[in-house]
Protein backbone atom coordinates (compact mmCIF):
# COMPACT_ATOMS: atom_id res chain seq x y z
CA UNK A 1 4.11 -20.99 20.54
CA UNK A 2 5.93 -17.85 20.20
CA UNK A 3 9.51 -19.70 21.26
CA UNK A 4 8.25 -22.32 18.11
CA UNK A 5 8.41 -19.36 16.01
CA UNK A 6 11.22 -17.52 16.92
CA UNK A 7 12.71 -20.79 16.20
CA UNK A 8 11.44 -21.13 12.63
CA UNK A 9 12.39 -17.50 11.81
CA UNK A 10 15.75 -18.09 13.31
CA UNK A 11 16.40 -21.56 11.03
CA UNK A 12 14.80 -19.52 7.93
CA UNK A 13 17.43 -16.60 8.16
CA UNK A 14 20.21 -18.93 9.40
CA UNK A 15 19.95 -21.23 5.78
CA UNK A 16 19.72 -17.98 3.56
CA UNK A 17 23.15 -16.39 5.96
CA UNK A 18 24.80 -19.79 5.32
CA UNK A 19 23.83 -20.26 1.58
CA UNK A 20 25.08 -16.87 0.77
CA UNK A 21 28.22 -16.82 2.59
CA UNK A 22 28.94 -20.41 1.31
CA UNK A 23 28.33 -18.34 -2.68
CA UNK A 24 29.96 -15.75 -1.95
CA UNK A 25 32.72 -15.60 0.47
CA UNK A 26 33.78 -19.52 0.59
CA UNK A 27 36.48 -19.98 -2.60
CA UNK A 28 36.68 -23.87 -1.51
CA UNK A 29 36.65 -25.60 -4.56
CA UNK A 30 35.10 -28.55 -2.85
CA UNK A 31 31.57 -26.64 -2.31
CA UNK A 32 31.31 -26.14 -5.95
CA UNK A 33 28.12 -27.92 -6.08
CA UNK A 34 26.08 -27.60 -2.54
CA UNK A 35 22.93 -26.50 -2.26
CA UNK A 36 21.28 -25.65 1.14
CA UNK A 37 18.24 -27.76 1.57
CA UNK A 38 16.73 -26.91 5.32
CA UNK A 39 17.56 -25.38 8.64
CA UNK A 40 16.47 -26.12 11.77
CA UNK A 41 16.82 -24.56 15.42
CA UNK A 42 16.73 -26.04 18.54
CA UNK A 43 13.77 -24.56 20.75
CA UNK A 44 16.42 -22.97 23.19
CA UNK A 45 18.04 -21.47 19.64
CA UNK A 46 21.68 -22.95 20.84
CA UNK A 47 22.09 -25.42 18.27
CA UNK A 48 20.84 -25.05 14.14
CA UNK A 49 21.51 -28.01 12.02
CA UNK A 50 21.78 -27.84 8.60
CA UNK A 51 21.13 -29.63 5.73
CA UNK A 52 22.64 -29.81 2.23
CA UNK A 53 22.63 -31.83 -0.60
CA UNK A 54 25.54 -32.40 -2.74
CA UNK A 55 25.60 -32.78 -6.82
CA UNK A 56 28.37 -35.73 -7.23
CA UNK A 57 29.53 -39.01 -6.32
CA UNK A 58 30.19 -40.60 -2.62
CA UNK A 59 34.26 -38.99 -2.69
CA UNK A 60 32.44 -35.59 -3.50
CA UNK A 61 30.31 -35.71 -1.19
CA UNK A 62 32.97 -36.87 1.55
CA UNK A 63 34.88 -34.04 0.45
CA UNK A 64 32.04 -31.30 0.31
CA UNK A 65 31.68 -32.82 4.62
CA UNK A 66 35.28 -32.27 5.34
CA UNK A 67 34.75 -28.79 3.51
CA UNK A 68 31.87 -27.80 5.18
CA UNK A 69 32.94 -28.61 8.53
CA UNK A 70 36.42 -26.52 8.18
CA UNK A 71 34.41 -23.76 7.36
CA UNK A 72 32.22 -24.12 10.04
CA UNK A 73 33.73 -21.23 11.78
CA UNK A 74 33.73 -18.55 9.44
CA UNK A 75 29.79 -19.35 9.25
CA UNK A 76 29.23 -19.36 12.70
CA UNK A 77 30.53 -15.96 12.88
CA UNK A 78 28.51 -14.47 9.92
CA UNK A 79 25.42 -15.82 11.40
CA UNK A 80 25.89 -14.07 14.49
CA UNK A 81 27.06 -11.09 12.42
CA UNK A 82 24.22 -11.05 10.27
CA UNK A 83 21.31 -12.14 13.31
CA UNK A 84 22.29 -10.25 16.04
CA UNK A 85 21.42 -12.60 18.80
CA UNK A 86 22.70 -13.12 21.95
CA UNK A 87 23.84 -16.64 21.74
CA UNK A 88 25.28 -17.81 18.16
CA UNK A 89 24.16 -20.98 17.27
CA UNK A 90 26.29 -24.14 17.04
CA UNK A 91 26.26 -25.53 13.12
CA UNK A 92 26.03 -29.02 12.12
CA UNK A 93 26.00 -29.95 8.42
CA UNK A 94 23.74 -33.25 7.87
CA UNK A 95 23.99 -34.44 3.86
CA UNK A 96 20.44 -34.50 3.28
CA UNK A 97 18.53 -37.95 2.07
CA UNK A 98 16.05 -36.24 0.01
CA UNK A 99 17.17 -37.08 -3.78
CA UNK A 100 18.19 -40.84 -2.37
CA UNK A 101 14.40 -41.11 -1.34
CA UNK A 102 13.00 -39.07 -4.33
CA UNK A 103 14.90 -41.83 -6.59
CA UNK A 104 14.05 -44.58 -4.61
CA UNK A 105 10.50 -43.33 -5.16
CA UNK A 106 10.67 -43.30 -8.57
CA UNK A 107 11.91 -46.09 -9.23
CA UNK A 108 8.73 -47.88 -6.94
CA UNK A 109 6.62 -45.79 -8.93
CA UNK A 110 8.08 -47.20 -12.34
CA UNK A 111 7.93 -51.27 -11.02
CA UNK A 112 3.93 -50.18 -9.97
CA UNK A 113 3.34 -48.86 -13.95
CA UNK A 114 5.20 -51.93 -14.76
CA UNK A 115 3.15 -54.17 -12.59
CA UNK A 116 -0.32 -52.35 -13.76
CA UNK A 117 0.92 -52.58 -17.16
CA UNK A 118 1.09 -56.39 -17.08
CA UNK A 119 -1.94 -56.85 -15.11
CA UNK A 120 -3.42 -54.76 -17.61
CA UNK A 121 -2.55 -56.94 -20.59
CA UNK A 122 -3.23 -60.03 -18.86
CA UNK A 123 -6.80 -59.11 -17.98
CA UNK A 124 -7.16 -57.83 -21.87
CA UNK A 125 -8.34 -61.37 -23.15
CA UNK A 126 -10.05 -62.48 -20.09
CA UNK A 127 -13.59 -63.58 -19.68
CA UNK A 128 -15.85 -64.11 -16.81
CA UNK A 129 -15.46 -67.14 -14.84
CA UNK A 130 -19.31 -67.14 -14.58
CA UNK A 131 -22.51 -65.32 -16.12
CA UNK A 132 -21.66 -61.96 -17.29
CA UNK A 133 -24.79 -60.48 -14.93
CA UNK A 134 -24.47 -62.70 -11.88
CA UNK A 135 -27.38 -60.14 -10.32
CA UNK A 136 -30.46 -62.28 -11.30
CA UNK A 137 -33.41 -60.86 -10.93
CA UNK A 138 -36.69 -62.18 -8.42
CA UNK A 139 -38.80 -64.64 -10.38
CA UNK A 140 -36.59 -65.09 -13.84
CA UNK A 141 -37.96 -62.16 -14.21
CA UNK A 142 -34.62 -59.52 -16.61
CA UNK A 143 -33.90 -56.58 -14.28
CA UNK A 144 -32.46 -52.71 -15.70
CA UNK A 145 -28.65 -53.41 -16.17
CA UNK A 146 -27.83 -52.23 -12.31
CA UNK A 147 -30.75 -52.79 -10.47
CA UNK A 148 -30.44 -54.97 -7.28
CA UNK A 149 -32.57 -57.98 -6.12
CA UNK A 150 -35.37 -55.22 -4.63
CA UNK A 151 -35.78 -53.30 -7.80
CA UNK A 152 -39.06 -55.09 -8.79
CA UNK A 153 -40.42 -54.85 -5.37
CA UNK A 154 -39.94 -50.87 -6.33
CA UNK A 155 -41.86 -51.15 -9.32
CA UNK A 156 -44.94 -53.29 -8.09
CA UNK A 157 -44.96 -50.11 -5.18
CA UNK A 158 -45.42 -47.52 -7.96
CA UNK A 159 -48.21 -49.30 -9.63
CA UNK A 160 -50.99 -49.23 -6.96
């Protein structure tokens, strides 16, 4: 539990070393637009992925990969700069899927309003296929709008 932790600590303090160091130290023109998404740690703490997502089209973000990993280095040494621990964890950059899956999301969301939207309008001039109370009642007898076929057994009950 306490090795989970360390680990999550670890991956928290590694994104904020990288995202800083990538804002201010990094002049590569190609990272004008990454953003720092997640980190995490390996339970021994030897390896600490990465993600990012990149504002841009596919030769940006190509570019922003090639960027990222020839900086890799100069990273790797400001983490262990900045953390102090004994072993310096390997980087690996991973473009991140989130706003690919957020968009594919909306987009399922919009053909679902769609979809209710024409179901909607369809069922507007509809009628019932049958009586509109297809509950009768024991012995022809009109029940209360909701009450089920043992309502008048209820009511005989209360009168004795």
């Amino acid at each position: 539990m306490a090795d989970r932790a360390r680990a999550h600590k670890l991956a928290d303090r590694i994104r904020v070393i990288v995202a800083e160091t990538l804002e201010r130290r990094v002049k590569d023109p190609r990272l004008g637009f990454v953003t720092v998404t997640d980190t995490r740690v390996t339970g021994d703490l030897h390896d600490a992925t990465v993600f990012y997502t990149v504002y841009g089209d596919e030769t940006e973000r190509a570019e922003t990969a090639v960027a990222l990993d020839s900086v890799k280095g100069l990273l790797r040494s400001e983490v262990g700069r900045q953390t102090g621990v004994r072993f310096t964890p390997t980087l690996t950059f991973v473009a991140d899927a989130v706003p690919e899956n957020a968009a594919r999301i909306d987009d399922l969301l919009r053909r679902a309003r769609e979809s209710d939207a024409e179901v909607a309008r369809s069922a507007a001039g509809a009628s019932f296929a049958g009586d509109a109370d297809p509950y009768k009642a024991p012995n022809g007898d009109a029940a209360a709008p909701g009450a089920g076929p043992g309502a008048a057994a209820d009511d005989e009950d209360a009168s004795e």
